[in-house]
Protein backbone atom coordinates (compact mmCIF):
# COMPACT_ATOMS: atom_id res chain seq x y z
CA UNK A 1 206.96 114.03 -5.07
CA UNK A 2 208.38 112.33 -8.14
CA UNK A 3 212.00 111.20 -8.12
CA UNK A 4 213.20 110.42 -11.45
CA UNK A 5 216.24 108.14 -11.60
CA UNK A 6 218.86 108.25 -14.60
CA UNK A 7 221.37 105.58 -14.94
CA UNK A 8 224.76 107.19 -16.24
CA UNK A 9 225.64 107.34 -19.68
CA UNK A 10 228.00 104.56 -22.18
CA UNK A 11 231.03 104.51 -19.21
CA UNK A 12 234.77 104.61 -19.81
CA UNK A 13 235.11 102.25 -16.65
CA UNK A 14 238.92 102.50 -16.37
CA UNK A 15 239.01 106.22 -16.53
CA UNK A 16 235.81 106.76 -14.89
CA UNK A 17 234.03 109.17 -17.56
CA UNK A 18 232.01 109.03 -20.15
CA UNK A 19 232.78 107.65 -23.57
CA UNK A 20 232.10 110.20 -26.13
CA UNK A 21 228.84 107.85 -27.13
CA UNK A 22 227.97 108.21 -23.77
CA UNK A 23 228.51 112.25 -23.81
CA UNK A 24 225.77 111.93 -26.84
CA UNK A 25 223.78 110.04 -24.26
CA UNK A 26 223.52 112.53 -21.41
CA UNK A 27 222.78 115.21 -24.28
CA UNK A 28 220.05 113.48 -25.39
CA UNK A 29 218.91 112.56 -22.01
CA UNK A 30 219.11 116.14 -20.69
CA UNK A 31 217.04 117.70 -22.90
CA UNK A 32 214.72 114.64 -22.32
CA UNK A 33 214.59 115.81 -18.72
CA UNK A 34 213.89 119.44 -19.87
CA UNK A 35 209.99 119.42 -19.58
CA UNK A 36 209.78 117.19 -16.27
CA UNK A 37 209.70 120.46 -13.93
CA UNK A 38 212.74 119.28 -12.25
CA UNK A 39 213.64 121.56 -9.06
CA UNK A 40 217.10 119.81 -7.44
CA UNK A 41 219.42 117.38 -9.34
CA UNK A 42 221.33 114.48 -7.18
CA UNK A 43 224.09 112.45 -8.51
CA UNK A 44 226.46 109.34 -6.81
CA UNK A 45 230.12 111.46 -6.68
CA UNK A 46 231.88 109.15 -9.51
CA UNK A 47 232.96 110.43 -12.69
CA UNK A 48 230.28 108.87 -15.02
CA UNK A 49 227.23 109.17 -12.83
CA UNK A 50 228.40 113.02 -12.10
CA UNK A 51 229.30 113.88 -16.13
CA UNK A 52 225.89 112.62 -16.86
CA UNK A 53 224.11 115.19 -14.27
CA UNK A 54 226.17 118.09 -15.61
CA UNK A 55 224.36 117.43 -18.89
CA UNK A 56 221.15 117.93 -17.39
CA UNK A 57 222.55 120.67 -14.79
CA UNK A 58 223.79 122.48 -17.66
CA UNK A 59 220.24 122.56 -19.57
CA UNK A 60 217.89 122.50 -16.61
CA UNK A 61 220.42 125.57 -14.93
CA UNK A 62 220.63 123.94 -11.61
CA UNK A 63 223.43 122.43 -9.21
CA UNK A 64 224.06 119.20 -8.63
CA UNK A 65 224.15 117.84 -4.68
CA UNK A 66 226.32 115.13 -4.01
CA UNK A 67 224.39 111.84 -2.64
CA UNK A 68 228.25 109.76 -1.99
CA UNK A 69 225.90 106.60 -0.96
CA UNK A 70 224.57 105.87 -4.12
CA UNK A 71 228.23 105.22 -5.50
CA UNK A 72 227.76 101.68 -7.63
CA UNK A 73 227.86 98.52 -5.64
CA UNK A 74 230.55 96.11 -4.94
CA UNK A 75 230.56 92.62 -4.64
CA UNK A 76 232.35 89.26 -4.52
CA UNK A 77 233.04 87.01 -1.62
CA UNK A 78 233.59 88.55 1.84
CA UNK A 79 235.89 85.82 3.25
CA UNK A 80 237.12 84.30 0.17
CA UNK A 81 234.67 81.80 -0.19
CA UNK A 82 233.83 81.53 -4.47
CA UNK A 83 230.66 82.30 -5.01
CA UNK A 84 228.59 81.86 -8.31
CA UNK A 85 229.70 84.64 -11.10
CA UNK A 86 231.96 86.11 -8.56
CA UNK A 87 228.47 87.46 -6.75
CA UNK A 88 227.78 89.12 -9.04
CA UNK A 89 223.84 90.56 -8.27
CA UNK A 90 222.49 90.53 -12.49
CA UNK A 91 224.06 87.15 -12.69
CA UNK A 92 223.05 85.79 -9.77
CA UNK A 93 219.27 86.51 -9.96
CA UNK A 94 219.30 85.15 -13.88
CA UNK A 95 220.87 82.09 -11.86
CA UNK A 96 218.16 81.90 -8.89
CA UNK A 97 215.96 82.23 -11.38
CA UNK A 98 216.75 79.39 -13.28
CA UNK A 99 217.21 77.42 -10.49
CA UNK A 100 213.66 77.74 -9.55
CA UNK A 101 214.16 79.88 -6.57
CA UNK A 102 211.23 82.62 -5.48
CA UNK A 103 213.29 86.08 -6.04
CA UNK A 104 210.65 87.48 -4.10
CA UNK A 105 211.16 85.72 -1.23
CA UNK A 106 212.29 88.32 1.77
CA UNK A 107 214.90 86.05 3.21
CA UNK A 108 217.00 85.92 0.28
CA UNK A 109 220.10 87.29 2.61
CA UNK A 110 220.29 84.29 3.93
CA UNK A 111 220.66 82.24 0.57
CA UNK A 112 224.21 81.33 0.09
CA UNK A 113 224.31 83.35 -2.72
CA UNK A 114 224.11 86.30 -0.41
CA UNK A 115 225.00 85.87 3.09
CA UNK A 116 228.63 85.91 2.15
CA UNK A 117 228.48 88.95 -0.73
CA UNK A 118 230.09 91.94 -0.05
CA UNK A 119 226.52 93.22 -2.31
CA UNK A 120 224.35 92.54 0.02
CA UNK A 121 225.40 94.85 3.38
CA UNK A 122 226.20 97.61 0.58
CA UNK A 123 222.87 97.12 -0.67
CA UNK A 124 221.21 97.21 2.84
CA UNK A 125 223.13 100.21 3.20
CA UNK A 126 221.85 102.18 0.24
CA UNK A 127 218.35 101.40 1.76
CA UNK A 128 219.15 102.45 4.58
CA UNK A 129 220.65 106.05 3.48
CA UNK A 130 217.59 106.14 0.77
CA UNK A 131 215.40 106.63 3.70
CA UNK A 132 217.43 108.93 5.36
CA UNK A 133 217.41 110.92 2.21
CA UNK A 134 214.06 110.75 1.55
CA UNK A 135 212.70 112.29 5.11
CA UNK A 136 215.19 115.36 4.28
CA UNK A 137 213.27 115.68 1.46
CA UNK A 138 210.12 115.12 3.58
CA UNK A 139 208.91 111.47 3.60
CA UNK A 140 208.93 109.55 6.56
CA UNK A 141 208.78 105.79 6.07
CA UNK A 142 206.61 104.05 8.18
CA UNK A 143 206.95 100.16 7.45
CA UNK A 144 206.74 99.52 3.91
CA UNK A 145 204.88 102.90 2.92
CA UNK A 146 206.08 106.48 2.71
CA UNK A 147 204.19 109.22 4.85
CA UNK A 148 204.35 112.40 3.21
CA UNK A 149 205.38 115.59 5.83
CA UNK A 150 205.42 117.95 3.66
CA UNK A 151 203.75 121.52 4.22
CA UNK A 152 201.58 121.28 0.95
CA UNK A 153 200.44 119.49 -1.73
CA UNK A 154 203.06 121.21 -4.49
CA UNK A 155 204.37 118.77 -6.86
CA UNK A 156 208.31 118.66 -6.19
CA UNK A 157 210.62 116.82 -8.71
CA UNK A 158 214.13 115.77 -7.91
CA UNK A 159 216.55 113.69 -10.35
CA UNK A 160 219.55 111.23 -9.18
CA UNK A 161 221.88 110.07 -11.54
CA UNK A 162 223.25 107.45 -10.50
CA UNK A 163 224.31 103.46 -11.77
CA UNK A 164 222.54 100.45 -12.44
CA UNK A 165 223.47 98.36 -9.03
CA UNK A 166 222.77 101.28 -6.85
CA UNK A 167 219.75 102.78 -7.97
CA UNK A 168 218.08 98.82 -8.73
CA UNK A 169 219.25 98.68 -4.50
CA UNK A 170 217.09 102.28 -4.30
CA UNK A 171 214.37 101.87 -5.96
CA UNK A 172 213.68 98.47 -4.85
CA UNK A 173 213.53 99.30 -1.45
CA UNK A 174 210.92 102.10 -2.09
CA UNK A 175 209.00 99.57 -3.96
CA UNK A 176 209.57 96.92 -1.86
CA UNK A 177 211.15 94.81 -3.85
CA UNK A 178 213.78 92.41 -2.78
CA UNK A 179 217.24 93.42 -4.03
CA UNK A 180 217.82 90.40 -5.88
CA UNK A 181 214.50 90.50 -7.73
CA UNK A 182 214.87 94.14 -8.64
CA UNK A 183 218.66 93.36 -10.26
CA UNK A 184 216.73 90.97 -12.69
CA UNK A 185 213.86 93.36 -13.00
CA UNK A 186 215.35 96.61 -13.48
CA UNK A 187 217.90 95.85 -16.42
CA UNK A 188 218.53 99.62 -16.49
CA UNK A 189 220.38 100.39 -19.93
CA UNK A 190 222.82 103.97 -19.97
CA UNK A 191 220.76 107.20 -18.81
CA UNK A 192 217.37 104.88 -19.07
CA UNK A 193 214.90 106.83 -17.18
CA UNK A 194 212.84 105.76 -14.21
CA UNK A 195 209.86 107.66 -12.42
CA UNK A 196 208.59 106.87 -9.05
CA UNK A 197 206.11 108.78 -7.15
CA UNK A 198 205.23 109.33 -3.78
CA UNK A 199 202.00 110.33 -2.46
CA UNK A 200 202.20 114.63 -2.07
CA UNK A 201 199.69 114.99 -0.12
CA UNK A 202 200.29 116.10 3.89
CA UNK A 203 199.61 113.52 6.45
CA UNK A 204 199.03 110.63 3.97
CA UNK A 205 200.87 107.36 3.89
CA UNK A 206 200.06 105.61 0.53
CA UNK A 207 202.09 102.58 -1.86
CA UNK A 208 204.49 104.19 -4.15
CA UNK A 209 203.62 104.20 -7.77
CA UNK A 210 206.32 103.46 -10.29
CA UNK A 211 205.31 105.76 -13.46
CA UNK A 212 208.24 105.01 -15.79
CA UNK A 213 210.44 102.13 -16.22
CA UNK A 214 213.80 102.06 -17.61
CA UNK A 215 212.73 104.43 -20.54
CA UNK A 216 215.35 105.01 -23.10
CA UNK A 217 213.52 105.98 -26.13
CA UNK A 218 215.43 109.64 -25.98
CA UNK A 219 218.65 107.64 -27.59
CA UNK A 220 216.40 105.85 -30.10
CA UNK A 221 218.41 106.64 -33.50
CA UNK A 222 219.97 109.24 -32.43
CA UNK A 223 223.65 108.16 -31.34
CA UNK A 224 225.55 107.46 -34.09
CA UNK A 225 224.14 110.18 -36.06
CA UNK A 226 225.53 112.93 -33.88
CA UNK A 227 228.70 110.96 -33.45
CA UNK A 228 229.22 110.83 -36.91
CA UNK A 229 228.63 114.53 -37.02
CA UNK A 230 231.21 115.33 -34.14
């Protein structure tokens, strides 16, 4: 199964929309998506995230299912405490970083950074509910792999649209990637495209394989031209 992941489009954060760059976006990125034998389309229920499917839903003639976990993070100080950048996760692993600390290391809940960020239990959660997801669609994960339970070996392709926090929480926990470490390496810009794969054959656990990152070339030169034609 591939799961391809689109960040939303240019955001109107106050009003929770697209900006009309960002309607340009999901255009572009829709008919990007036209030739990837998509069969379902998944989006996180807020206004941006859920424009940008409707692109694609529009052009690929499909529905879009609701996943209301994958809703962008929050974060900032659970008890009041300041933390570095207000928590914030980009910031923070750009600051770990610098500071010499190993972003791969698996007990990076319990750096201060993190074991008083509202981030990290939404983070956990999205991991959580990414599994949960996942076995509806028919993968089962066992330990840090994926077991596929699926009747055949049929290609399926599913797209969630979703935001830049949630889907770096998502993917990195298929790949295995600590949360903080995928913030600084997924720097996902608006409708960038991700691909990750899971092995489709029955009975098999195998690693995930990550066959697109972040790929944006569909907006390449293309935005302000059709804005200055609108």
């Amino acid at each position: 199964m591939r799961i391809i992941f689109v960040r939303h489009g240019e955001p109107d954060y106050e009003h929770d929309c697209l900006t009309e760059r960002g309607r340009v976006q999901a255009k572009a990125a829709a008919e990007r998506l036209r030739e990837e034998g998509i069969e379902e389309i998944f989006s996180s229920p807020l206004g941006r995230a859920a424009e940008t499917a409707a692109a694609a839903a529009e052009v690929l003639g499909l529905p879009v299912k609701a996943l209301d976990y994958m809703r962008e993070l929050h974060w900032g100080s659970v008890d009041g405490t300041p933390l570095p950048a207000n928590g914030h996760p980009w910031d923070l692993a750009d600051l770990l970083a610098a500071e010499g600390w190993d972003l791969t290391d698996p007990a990076w809940r319990e750096h201060p950074y993190f074991s008083n960020n509202k981030v990290t239990g939404e983070a956990d959660n999205v991991a959580r509910k990414t599994d949960e997801w996942l076995l509806s669609l028919g993968y089962e994960r066992r330990g840090a792999y994926y077991r596929c339970l699926r009747p055949d070996n049929t290609q399926k392709t599913v797209a969630l649209f979703s935001h830049g926090g949630s889907s770096a929480a998502a993917m990195g926990h298929i790949l295995n990637l600590p949360f903080p470490y995928a913030c600084g390496l997924f720097h996902l810009e608006f409708t960038g495209i991700t691909v990750i794969r899971l092995d489709r054959n029955p009975g098999r656990q195998a690693l995930p394989c990550l066959e697109l990152a972040n790929d944006g070339r569909h907006i390449r030169g293309i935005c302000y031209h059709r804005l200055a034609e609108m």
